[in-house]
N, C-alpha and C. Protein backbone atom coordinates (compact mmCIF):
# COMPACT_ATOMS: atom_id res chain seq x y z
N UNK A 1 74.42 78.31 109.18
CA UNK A 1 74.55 78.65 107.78
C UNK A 1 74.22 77.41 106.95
N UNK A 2 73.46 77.58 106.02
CA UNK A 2 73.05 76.53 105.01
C UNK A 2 74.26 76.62 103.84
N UNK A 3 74.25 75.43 103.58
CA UNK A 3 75.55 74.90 102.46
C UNK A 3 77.10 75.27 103.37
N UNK A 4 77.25 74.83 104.17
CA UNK A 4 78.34 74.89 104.78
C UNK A 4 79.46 74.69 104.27
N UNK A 5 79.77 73.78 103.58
CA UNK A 5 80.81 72.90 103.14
C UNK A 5 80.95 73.68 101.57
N UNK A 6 79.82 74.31 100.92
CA UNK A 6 80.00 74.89 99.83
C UNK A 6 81.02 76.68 100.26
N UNK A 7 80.03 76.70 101.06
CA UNK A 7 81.13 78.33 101.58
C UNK A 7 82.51 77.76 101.91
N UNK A 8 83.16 76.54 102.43
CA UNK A 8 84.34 76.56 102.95
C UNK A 8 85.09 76.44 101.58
N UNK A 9 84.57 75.72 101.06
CA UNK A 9 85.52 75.38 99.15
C UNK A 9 85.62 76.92 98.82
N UNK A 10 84.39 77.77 99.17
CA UNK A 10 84.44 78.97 98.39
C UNK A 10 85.82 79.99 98.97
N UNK A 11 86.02 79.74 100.28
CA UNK A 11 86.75 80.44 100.98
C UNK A 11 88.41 79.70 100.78
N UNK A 12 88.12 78.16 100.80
CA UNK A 12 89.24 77.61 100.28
C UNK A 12 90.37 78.05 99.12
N UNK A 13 89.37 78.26 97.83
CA UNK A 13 89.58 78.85 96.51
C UNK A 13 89.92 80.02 96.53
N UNK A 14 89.51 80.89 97.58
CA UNK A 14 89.91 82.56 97.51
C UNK A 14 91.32 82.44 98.44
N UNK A 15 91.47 81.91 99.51
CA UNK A 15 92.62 81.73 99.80
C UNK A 15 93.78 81.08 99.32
N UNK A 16 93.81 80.28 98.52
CA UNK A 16 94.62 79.54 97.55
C UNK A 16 94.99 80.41 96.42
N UNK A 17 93.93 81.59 95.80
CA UNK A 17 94.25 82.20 94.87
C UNK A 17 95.34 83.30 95.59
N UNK A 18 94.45 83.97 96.73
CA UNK A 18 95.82 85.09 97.25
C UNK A 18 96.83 84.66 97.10
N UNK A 19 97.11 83.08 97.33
CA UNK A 19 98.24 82.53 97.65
C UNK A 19 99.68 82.57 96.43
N UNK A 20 98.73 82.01 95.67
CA UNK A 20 99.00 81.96 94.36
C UNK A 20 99.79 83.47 93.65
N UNK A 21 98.75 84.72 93.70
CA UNK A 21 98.71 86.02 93.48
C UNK A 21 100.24 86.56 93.81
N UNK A 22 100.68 85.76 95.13
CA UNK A 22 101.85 86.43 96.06
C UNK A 22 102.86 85.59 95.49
N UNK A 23 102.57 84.13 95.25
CA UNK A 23 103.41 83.47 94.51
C UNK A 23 103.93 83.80 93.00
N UNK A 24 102.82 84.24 92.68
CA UNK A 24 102.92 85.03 90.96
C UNK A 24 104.40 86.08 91.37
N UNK A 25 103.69 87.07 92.44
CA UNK A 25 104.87 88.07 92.76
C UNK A 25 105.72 88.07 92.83
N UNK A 26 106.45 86.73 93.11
CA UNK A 26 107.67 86.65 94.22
C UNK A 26 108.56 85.83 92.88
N UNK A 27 107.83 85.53 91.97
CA UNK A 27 108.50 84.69 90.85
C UNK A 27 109.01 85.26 89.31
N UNK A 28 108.70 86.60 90.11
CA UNK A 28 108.74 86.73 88.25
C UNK A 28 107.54 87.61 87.60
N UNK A 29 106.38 87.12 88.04
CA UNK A 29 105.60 87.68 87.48
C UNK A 29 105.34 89.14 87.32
N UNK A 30 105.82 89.91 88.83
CA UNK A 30 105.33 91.22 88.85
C UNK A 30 106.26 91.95 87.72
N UNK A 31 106.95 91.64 86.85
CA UNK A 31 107.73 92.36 85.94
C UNK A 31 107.03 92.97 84.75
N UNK A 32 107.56 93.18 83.62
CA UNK A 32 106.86 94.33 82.87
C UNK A 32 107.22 92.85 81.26
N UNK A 33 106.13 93.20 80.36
CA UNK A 33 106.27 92.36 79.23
C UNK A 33 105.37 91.53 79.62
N UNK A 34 104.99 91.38 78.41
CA UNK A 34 104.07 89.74 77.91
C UNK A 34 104.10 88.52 78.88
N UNK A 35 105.32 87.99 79.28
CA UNK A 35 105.77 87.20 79.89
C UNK A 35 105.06 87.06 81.01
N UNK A 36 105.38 88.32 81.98
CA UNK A 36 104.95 88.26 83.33
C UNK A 36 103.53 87.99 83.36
N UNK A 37 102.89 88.05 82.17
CA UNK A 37 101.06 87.55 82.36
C UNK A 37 101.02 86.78 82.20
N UNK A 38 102.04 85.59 81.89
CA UNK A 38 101.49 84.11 81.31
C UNK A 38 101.99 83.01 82.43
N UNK A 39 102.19 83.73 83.50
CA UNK A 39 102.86 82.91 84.81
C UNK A 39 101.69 81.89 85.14
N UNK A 40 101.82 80.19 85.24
CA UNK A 40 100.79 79.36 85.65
C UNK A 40 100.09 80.04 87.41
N UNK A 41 100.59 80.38 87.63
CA UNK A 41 100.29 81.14 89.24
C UNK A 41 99.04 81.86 89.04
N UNK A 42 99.31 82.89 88.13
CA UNK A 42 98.59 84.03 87.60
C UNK A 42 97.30 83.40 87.11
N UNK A 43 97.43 82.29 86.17
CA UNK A 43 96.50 81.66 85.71
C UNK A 43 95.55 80.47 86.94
N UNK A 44 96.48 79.88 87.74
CA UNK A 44 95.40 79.46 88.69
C UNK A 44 94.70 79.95 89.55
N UNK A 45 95.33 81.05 90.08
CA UNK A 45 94.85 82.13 90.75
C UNK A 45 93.67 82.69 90.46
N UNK A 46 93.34 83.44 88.78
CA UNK A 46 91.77 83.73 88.19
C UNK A 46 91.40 82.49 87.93
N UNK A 47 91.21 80.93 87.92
CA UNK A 47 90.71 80.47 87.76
C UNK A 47 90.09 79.96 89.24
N UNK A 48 90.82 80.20 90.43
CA UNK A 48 90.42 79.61 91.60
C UNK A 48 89.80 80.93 92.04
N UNK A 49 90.18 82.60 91.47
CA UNK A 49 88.60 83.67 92.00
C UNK A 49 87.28 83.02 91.64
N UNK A 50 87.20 82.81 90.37
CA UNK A 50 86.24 82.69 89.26
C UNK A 50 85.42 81.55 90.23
N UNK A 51 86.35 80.04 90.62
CA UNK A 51 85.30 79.43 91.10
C UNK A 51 84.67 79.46 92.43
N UNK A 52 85.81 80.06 93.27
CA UNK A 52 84.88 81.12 94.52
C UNK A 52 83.82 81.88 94.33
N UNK A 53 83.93 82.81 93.42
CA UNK A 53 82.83 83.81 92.91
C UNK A 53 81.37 82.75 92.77
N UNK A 54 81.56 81.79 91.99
CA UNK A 54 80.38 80.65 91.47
C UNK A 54 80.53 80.37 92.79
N UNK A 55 80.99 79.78 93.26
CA UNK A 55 80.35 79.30 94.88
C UNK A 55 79.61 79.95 95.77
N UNK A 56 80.00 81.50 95.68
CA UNK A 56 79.66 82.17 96.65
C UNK A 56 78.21 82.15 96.57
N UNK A 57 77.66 82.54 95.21
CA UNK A 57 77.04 82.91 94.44
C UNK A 57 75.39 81.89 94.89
N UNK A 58 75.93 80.75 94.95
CA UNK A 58 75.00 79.58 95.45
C UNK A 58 75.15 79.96 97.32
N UNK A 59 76.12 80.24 97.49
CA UNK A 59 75.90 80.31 99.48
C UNK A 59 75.13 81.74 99.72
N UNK A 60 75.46 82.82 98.96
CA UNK A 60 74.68 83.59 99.31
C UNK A 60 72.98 83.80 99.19
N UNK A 61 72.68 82.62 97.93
CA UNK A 61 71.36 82.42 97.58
C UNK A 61 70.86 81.66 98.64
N UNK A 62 71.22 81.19 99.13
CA UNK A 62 70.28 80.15 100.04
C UNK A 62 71.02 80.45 101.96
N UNK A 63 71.61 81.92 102.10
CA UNK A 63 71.54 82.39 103.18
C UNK A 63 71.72 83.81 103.17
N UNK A 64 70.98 84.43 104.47
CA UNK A 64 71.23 85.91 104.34
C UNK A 64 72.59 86.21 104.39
N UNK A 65 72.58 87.73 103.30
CA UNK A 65 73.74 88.27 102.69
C UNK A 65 74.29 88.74 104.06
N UNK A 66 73.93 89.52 104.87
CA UNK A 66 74.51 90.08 106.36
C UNK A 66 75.11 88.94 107.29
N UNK A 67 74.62 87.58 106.88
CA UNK A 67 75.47 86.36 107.78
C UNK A 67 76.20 85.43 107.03
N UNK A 68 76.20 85.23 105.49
CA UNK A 68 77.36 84.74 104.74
C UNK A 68 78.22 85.39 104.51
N UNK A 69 78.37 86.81 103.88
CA UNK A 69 79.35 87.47 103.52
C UNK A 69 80.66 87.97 104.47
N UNK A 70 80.01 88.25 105.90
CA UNK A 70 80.90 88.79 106.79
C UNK A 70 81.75 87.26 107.24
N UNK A 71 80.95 86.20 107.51
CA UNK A 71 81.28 84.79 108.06
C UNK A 71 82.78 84.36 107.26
N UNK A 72 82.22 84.73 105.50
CA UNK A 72 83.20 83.96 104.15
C UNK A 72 84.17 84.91 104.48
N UNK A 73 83.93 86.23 104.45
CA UNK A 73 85.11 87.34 104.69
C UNK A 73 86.07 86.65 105.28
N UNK A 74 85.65 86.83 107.16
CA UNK A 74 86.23 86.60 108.22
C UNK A 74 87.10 85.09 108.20
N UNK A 75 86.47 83.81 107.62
CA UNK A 75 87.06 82.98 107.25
C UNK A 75 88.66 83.11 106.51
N UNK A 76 88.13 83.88 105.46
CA UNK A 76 89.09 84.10 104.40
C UNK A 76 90.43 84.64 105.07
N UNK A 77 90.08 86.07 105.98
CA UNK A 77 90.97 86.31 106.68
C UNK A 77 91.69 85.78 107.39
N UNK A 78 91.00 84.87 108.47
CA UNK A 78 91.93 84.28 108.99
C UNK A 78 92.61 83.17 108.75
N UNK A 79 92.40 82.19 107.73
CA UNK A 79 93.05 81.59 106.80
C UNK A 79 94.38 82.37 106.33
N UNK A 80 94.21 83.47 105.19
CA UNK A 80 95.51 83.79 104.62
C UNK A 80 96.17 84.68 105.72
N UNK A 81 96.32 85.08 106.73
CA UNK A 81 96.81 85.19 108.21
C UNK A 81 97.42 83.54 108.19
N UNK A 82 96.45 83.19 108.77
CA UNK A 82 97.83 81.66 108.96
C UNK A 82 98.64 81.12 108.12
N UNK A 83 98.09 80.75 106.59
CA UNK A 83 98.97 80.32 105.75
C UNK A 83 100.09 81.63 105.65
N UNK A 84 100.01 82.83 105.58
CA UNK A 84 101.27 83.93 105.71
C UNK A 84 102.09 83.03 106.97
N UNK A 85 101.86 82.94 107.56
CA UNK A 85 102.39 82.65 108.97
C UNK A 85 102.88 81.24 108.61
N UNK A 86 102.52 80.32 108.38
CA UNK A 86 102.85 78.65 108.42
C UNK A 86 103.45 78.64 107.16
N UNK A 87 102.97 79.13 105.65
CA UNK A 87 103.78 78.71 104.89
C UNK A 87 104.69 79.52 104.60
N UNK A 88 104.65 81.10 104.36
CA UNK A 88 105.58 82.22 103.74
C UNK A 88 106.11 82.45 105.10
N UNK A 89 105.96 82.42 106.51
CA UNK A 89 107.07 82.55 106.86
C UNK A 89 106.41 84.26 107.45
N UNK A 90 105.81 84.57 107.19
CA UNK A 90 105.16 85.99 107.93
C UNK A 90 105.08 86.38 109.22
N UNK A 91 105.02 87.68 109.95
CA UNK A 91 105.09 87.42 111.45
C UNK A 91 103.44 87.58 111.53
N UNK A 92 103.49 86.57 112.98
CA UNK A 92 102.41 87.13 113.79
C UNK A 92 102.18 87.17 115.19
N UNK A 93 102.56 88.61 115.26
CA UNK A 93 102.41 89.14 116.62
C UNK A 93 101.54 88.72 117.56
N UNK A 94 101.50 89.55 118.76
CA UNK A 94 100.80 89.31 119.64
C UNK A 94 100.01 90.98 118.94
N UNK A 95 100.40 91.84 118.19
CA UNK A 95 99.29 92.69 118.03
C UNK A 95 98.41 92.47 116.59
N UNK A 96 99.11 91.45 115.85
CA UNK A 96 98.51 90.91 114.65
C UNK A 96 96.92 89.74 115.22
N UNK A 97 97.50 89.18 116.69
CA UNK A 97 96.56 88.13 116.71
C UNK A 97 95.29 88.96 117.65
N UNK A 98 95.67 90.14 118.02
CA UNK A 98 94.53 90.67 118.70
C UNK A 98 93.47 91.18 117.94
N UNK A 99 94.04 91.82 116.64
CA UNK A 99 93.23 92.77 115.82
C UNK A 99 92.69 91.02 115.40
N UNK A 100 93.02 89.76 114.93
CA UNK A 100 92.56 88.73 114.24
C UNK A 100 90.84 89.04 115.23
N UNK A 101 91.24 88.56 116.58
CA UNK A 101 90.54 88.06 117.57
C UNK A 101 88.95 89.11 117.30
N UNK A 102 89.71 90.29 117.05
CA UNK A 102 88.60 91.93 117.58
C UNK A 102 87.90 91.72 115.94
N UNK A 103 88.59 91.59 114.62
CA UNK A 103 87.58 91.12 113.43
C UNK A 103 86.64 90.12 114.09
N UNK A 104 87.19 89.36 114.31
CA UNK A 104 86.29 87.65 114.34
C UNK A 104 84.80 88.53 115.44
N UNK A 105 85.50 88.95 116.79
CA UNK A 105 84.28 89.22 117.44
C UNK A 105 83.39 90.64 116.77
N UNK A 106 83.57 91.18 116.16
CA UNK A 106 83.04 92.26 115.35
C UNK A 106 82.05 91.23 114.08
N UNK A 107 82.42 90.08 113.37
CA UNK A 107 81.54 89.38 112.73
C UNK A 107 80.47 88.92 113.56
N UNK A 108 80.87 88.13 114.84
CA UNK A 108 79.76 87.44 115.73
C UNK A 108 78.93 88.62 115.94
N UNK A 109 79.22 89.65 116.66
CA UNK A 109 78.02 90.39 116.80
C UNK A 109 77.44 91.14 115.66
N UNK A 110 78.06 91.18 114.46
CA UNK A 110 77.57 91.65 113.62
C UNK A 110 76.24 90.63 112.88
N UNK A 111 76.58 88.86 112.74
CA UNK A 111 76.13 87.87 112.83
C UNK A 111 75.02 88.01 113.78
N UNK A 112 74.94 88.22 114.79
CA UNK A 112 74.14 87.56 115.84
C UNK A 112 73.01 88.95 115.92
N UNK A 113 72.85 90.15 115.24
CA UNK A 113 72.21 91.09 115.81
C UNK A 113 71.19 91.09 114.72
């Protein structure tokens, strides 16, 4: 994949925002009123889609869409899988890490064909 390091920031930023998104949730934010939209969470969160989106935007230009998109996906996934797991405290099974395993090999051959 060309721009390597640009897709990982991109995938970085989308995982940091979920992160964020769940953090918004868990604080307050998901409530009703004015308030709950002005949570800094909420706000770094669309600002860290926004600059994924611009990243992507450059990785998908300068590689095919059928081998960046599934790659950034699959990344993404298994990222907020671990941070659930390492920082919030989430389970992960032995049937959570199989389905991980059966995505990842479903990208490679999807990648490789």
């Amino acid at each position: 994949m060309k721009e390597p390091l640009i897709a990982l920031i991109a995938v970085l930023c989308n995982v940091i925002a979920q992160l964020s998104v769940k953090q918004a949730g868990t604080t307050g934010a998901a409530g009703t009123g004015w308030q709950s939209w002005l949570s800094p969470w909420l706000f770094g969160a669309v600002f860290l889609y926004g600059l994924a989106f611009v990243l992507m935007v450059r990785v998908y230009a300068v590689n095919p869409l059928s081998v960046a998109s599934p790659t950034m996906a699959g990344g993404t996934f298994l990222l907020v899988a671990l941070a659930s797991w390492l920082l919030l405290g989430e389970g992960m099974g032995v049937q959570r890490i199989a389905g991980i395993f059966l995505i990842f090999l479903g990208i490679y051959v999807l990648t490789r064909s």
